[in-house]
Protein backbone atom coordinates (compact mmCIF):
# COMPACT_ATOMS: atom_id res chain seq x y z
CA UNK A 1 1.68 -32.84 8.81
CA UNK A 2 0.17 -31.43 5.82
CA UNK A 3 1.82 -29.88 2.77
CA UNK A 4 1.58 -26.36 2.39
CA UNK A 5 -0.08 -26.68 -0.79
CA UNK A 6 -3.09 -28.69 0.74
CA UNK A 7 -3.32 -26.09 3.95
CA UNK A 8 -3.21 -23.00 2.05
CA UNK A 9 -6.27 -24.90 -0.02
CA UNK A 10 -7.51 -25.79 3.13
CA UNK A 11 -7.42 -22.02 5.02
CA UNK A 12 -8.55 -20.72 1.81
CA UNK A 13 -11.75 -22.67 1.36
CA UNK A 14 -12.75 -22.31 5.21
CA UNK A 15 -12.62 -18.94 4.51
CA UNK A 16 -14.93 -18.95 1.51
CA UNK A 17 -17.36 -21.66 2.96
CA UNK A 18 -17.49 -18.98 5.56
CA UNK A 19 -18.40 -15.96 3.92
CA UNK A 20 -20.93 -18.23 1.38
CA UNK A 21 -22.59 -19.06 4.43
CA UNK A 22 -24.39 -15.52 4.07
CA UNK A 23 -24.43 -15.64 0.80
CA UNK A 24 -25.47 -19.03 -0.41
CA UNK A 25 -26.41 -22.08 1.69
CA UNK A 26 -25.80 -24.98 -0.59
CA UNK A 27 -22.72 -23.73 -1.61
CA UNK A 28 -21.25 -23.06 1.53
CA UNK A 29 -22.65 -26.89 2.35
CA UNK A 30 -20.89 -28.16 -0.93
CA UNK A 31 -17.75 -26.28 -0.08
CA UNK A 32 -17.88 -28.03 3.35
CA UNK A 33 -17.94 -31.22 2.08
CA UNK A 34 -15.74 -30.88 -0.47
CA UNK A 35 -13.14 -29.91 2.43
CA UNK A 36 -13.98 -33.07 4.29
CA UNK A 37 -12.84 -35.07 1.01
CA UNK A 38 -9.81 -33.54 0.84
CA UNK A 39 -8.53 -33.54 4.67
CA UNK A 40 -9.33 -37.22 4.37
CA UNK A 41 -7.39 -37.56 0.72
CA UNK A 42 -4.36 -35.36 2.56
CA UNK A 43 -3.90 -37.82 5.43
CA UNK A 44 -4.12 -40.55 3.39
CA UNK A 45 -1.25 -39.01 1.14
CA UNK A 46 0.96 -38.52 4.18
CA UNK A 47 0.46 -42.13 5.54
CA UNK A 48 4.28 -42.43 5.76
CA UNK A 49 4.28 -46.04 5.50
CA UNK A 50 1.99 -46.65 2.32
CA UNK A 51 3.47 -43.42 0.53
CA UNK A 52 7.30 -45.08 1.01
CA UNK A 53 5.98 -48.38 -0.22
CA UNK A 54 4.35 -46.93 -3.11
CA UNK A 55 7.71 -44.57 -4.06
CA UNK A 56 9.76 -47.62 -3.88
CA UNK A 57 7.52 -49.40 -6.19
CA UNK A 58 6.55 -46.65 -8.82
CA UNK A 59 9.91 -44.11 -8.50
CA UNK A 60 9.96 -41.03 -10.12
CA UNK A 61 6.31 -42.21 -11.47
CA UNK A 62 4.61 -41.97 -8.08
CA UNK A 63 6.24 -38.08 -7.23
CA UNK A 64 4.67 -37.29 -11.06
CA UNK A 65 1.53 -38.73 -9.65
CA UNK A 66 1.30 -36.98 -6.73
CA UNK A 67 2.01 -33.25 -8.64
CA UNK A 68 -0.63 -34.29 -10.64
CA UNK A 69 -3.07 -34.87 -7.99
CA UNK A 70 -2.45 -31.44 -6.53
CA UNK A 71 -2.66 -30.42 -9.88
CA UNK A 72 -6.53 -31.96 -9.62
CA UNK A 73 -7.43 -30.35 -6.10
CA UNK A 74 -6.27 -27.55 -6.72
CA UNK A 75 -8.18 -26.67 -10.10
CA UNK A 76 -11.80 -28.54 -8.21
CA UNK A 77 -11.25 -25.64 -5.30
CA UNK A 78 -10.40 -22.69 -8.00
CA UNK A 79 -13.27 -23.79 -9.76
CA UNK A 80 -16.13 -24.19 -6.72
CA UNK A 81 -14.61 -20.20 -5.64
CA UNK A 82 -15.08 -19.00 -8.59
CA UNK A 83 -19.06 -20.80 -8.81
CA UNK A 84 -19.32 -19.35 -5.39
CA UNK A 85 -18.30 -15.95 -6.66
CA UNK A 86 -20.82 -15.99 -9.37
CA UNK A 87 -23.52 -16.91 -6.91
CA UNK A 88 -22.70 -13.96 -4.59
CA UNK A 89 -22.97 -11.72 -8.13
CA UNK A 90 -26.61 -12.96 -8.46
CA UNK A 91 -28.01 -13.19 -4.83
CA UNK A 92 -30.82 -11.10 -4.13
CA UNK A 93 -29.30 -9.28 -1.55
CA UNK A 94 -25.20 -7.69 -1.31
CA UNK A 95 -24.04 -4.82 0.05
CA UNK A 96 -25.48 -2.47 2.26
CA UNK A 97 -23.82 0.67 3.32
CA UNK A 98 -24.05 1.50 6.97
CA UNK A 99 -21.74 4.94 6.91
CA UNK A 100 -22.65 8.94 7.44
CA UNK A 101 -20.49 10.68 5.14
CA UNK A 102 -17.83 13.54 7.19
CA UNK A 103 -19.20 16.99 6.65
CA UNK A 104 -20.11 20.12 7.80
CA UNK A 105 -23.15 18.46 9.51
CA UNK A 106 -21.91 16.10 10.96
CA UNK A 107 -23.09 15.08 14.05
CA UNK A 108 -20.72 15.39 17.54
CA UNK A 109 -21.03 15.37 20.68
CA UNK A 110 -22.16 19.25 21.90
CA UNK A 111 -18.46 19.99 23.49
CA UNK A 112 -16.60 17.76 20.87
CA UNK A 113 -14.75 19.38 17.84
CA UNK A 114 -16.53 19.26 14.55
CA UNK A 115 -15.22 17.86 11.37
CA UNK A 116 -13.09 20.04 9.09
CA UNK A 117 -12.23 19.72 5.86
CA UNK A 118 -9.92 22.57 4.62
CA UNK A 119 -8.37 22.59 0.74
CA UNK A 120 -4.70 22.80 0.88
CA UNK A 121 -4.49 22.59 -3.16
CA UNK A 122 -7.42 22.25 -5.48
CA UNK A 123 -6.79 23.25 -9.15
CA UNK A 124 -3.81 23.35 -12.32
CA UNK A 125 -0.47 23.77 -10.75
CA UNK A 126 2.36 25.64 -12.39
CA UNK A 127 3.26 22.83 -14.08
CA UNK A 128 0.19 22.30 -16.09
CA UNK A 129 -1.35 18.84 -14.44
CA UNK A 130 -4.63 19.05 -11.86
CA UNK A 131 -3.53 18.67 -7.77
CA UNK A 132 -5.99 18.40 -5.17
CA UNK A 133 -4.99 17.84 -1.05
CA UNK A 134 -7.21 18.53 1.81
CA UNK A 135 -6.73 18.66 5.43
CA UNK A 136 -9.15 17.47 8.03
CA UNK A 137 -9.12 17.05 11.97
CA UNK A 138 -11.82 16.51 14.39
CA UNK A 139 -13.28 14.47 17.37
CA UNK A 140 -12.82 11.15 17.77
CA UNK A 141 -16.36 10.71 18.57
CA UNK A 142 -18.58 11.84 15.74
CA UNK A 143 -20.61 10.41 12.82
CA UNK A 144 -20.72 6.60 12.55
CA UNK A 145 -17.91 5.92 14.67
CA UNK A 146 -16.51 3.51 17.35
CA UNK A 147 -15.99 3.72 20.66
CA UNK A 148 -12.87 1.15 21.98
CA UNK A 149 -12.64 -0.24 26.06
CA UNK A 150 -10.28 2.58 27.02
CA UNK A 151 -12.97 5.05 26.10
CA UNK A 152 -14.49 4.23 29.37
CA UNK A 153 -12.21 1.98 30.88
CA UNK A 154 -9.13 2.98 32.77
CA UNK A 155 -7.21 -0.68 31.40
CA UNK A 156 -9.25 -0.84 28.47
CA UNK A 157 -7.86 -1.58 24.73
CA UNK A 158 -7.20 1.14 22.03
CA UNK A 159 -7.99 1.07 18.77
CA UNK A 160 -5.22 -0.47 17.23
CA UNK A 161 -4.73 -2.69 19.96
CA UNK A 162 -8.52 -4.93 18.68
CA UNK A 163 -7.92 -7.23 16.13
CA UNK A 164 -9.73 -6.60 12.58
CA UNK A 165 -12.15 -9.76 12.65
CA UNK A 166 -13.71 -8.79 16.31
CA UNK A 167 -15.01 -6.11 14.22
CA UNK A 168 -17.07 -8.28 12.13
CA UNK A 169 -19.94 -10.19 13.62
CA UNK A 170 -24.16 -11.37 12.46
CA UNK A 171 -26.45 -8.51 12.95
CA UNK A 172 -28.91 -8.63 15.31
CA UNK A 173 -31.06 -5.57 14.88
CA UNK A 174 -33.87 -4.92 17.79
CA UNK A 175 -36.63 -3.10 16.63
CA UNK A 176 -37.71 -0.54 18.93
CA UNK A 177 -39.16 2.14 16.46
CA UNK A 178 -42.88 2.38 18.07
CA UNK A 179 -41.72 2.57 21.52
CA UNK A 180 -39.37 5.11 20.73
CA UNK A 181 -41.57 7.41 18.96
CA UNK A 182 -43.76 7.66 22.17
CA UNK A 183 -40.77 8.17 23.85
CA UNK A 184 -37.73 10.24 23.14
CA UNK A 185 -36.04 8.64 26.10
CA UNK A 186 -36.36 5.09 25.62
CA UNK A 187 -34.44 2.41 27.14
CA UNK A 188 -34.03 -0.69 25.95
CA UNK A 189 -34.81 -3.80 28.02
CA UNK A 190 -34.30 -7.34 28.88
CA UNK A 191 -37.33 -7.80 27.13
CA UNK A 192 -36.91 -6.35 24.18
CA UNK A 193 -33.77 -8.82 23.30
CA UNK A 194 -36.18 -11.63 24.64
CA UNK A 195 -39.04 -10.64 22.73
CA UNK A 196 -36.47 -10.75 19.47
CA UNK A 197 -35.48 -14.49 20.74
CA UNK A 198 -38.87 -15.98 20.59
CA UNK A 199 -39.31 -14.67 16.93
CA UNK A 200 -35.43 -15.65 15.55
CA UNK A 201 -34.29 -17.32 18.05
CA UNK A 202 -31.35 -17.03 20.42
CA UNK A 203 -29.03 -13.97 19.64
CA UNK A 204 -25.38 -15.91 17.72
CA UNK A 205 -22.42 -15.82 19.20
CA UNK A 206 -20.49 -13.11 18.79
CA UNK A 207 -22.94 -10.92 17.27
CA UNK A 208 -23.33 -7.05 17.17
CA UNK A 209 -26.63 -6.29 18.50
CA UNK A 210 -27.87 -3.08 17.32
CA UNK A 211 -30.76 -0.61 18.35
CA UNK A 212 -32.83 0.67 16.07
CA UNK A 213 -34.38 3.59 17.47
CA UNK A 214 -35.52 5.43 14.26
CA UNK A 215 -34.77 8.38 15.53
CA UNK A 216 -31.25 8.60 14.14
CA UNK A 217 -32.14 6.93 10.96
CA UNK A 218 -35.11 9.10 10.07
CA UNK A 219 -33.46 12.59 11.17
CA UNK A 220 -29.45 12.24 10.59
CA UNK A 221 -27.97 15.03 10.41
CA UNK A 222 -30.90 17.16 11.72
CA UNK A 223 -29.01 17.69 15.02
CA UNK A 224 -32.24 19.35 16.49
CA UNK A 225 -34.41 16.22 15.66
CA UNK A 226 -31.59 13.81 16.84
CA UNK A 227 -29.74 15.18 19.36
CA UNK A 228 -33.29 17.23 21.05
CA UNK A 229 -31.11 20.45 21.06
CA UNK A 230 -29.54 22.53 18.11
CA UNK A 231 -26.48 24.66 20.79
CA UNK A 232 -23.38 23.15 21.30
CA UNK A 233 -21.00 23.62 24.30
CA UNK A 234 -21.99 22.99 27.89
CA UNK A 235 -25.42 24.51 27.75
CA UNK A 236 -26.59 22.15 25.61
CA UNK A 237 -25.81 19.11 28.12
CA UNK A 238 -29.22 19.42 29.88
CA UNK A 239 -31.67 19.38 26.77
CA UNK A 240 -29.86 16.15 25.26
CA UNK A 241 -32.60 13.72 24.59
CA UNK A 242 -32.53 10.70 22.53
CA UNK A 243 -32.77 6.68 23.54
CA UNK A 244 -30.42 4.59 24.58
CA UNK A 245 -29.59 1.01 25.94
CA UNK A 246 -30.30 0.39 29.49
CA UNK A 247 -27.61 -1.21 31.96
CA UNK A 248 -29.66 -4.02 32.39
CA UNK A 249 -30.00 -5.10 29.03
CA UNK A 250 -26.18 -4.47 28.44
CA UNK A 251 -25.45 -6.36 31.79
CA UNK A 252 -27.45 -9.18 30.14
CA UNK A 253 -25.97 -9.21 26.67
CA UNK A 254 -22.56 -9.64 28.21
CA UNK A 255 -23.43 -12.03 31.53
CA UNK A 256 -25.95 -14.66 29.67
CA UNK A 257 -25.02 -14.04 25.62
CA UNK A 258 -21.15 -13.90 23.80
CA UNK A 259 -21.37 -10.69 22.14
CA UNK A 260 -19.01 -8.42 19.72
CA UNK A 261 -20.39 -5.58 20.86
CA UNK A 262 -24.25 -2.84 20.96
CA UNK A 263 -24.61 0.06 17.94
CA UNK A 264 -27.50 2.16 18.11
CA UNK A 265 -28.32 4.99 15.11
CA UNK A 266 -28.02 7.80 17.93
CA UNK A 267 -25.07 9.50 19.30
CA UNK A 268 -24.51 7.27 21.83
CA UNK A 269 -25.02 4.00 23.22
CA UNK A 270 -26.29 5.97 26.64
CA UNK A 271 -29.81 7.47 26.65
CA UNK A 272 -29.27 11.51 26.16
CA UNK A 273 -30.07 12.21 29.83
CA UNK A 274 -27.67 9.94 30.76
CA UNK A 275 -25.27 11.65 33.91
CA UNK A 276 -23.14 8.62 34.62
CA UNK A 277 -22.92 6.89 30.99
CA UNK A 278 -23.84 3.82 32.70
CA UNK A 279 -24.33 1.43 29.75
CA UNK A 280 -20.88 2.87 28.46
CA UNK A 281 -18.61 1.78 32.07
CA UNK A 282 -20.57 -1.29 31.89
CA UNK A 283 -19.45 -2.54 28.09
CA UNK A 284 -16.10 -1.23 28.41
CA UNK A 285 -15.39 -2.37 31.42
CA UNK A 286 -16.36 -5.78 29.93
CA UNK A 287 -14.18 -5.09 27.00
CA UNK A 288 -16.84 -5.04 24.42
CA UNK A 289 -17.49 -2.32 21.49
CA UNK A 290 -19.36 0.05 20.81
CA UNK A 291 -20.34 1.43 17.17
CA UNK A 292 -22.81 4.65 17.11
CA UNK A 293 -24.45 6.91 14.78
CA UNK A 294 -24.64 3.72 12.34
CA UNK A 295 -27.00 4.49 9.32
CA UNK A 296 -29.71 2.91 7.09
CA UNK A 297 -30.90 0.57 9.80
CA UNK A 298 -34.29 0.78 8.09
CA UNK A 299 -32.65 -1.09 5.21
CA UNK A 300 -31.05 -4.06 7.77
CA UNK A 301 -33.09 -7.09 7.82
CA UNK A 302 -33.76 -7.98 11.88
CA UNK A 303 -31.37 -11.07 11.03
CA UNK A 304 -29.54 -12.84 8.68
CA UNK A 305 -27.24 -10.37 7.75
CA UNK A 306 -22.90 -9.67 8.80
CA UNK A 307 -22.05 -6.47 10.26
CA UNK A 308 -18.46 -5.68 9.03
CA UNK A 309 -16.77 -2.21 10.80
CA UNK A 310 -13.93 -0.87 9.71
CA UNK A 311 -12.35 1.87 11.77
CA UNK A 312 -9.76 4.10 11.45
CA UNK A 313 -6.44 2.73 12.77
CA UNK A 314 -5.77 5.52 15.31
CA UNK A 315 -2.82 4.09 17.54
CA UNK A 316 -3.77 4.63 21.12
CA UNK A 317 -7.19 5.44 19.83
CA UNK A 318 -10.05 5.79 22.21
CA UNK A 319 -12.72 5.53 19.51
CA UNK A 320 -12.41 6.12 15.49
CA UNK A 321 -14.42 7.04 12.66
CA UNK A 322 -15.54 3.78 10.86
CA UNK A 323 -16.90 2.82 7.39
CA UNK A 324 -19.66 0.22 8.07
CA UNK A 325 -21.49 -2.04 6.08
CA UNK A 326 -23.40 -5.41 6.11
CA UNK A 327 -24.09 -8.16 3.70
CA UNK A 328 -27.47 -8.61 3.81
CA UNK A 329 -29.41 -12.11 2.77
């Protein structure tokens, strides 16, 4: 067994190595082996036999010793952290922000509720000091949000029931742009996500593979340009056109690859004619998610970069408004 000490150090550094691993290669290598070197130095510390031999030999000497060697570790790990941090503070790439803001224009689903932001206080009170407090409700579904299993899954999870790091996954963004402009009604294929393979090879484990359609990214939050229809309510049902995943693709993502989950910069995961929402029983029913209306995919480099969503912890939450964003290479 190790010390807590050494698998704190341990936990911490995996951690790190991780996260460097999008932000700097040789660091995250010469974190790696620096946590080889020290799993071997712990076991060796906690041979029973030659650590009692030594402590009857050396006394009180050898437990001085041994602080001081955590003493050692544990400044060599602060230190390569803190070299990491400062390599992440002059990489090239950083932070990209993947979120619609909540507004007036918003876009929803045509029978969904809108966002509303109302001021309950905004100004001096009585007292003499500034107070500001808003109110806001609307659908769950709206702006860059997430859809959970239940959404379309009778046993599905809710939102608070997913843990925070299936959230966060590599980006695999498909490029579908031309195909899309030709056609409003799009669907992407098997061979779209094979045509993405031969050029960057197979999709990672658990990834979030997203659609870029353009459409969405180019138009957001002209709900005429991106939704195909400016009326709301039931009458606008029929005009809905935008792309979408096909089943098959979906079917494929989940039977022959280990995905998070699909976004897409539309509305919805489903092509806008969509009567059945196909692709959406298919990846709930598989337990997978589902992030839509995701922005600045013209920004997102087709790989290399971590997806991290963020939504709201609604308990018993069918979907959520998320804050997205990616650490791009």
């Amino acid at each position: 067994m190790l010390p807590q000490s050494y698998k704190a150090a341990l936990s911490s550094i995996r951690f790190v190595s991780l996260l460097s691993f999008d932000i700097n290669f040789a660091f995250a290598v010469l974190l790696q082996f620096f946590i080889c070197y020290l799993q071997v130095y712990c076991l060796k510390k906690e041979d029973k036999d030659a650590f009692n031999l030594l402590e009857e030999k050396e006394g009180y000497e050898m437990n001085g010793a041994k602080r001081s060697s955590e003493k050692r570790i544990m400044f060599v790990f602060f230190f390569l952290v803190i070299a990491t941090s400062f390599s992440a503070c002059n990489q090239e790439g950083g932070i990209l922000d993947m979120t619609y803001s909540y507004d007036a224009n918003t876009i929803y689903w045509p029978t969904a509720k809108s966002f509303i932001l109302e001021n309950v206080s905004w100004g001096i009170t009585e007292g003499g000091w500034w107070y500001a407090s808003n109110e806001f409700s609307a659908s769950e579904h709206g702006g860059t949000h997430v859809d959970a299993p239940i959404h379309f899954a009778e046993k599905g999870r809710t939102i608070e029931q997913i843990p925070l790091e299936e959230w966060i996954g590599p980006a695999v963004k498909l490029d579908v742009t031309e195909k899309c402009e030709k056609n409003r009604d799009y669907l992407l294929g098997v061979d779209d996500i094979k045509n993405w393979e031969r050029e960057y090879g197979k999709i990672p484990d658990g990834a979030w593979v997203i659609m870029y359609t353009g459409i969405g990214t180019e138009y957001y939050p002209d709900k005429k340009k991106v939704l195909g229809t400016h009326k709301t309510g039931e009458e606008a049902i029929p005009e809905l056109s935008f792309p979408g995943f096909s089943p098959e693709s979906v079917e494929f993502l989940i039977e022959d690859r280990n995905i998070k989950g699909i976004a897409i910069d539309t509305p919805s995961i489903d092509y806008g004619k969509s009567k059945e929402f196909k692709v959406h029983q298919v990846l709930c029913g598989a337990d997978k998610l589902a992030l839509e209306n995701i922005a600045n995919l013209d920004k997102l480099p087709a790989s290399g970069a971590m997806l991290y969503v963020v939504p709201m912890q609604i308990k018993g939450g069918t979907g959520a408004p998320a804050r997205v964003f990616a650490i791009v290479p």
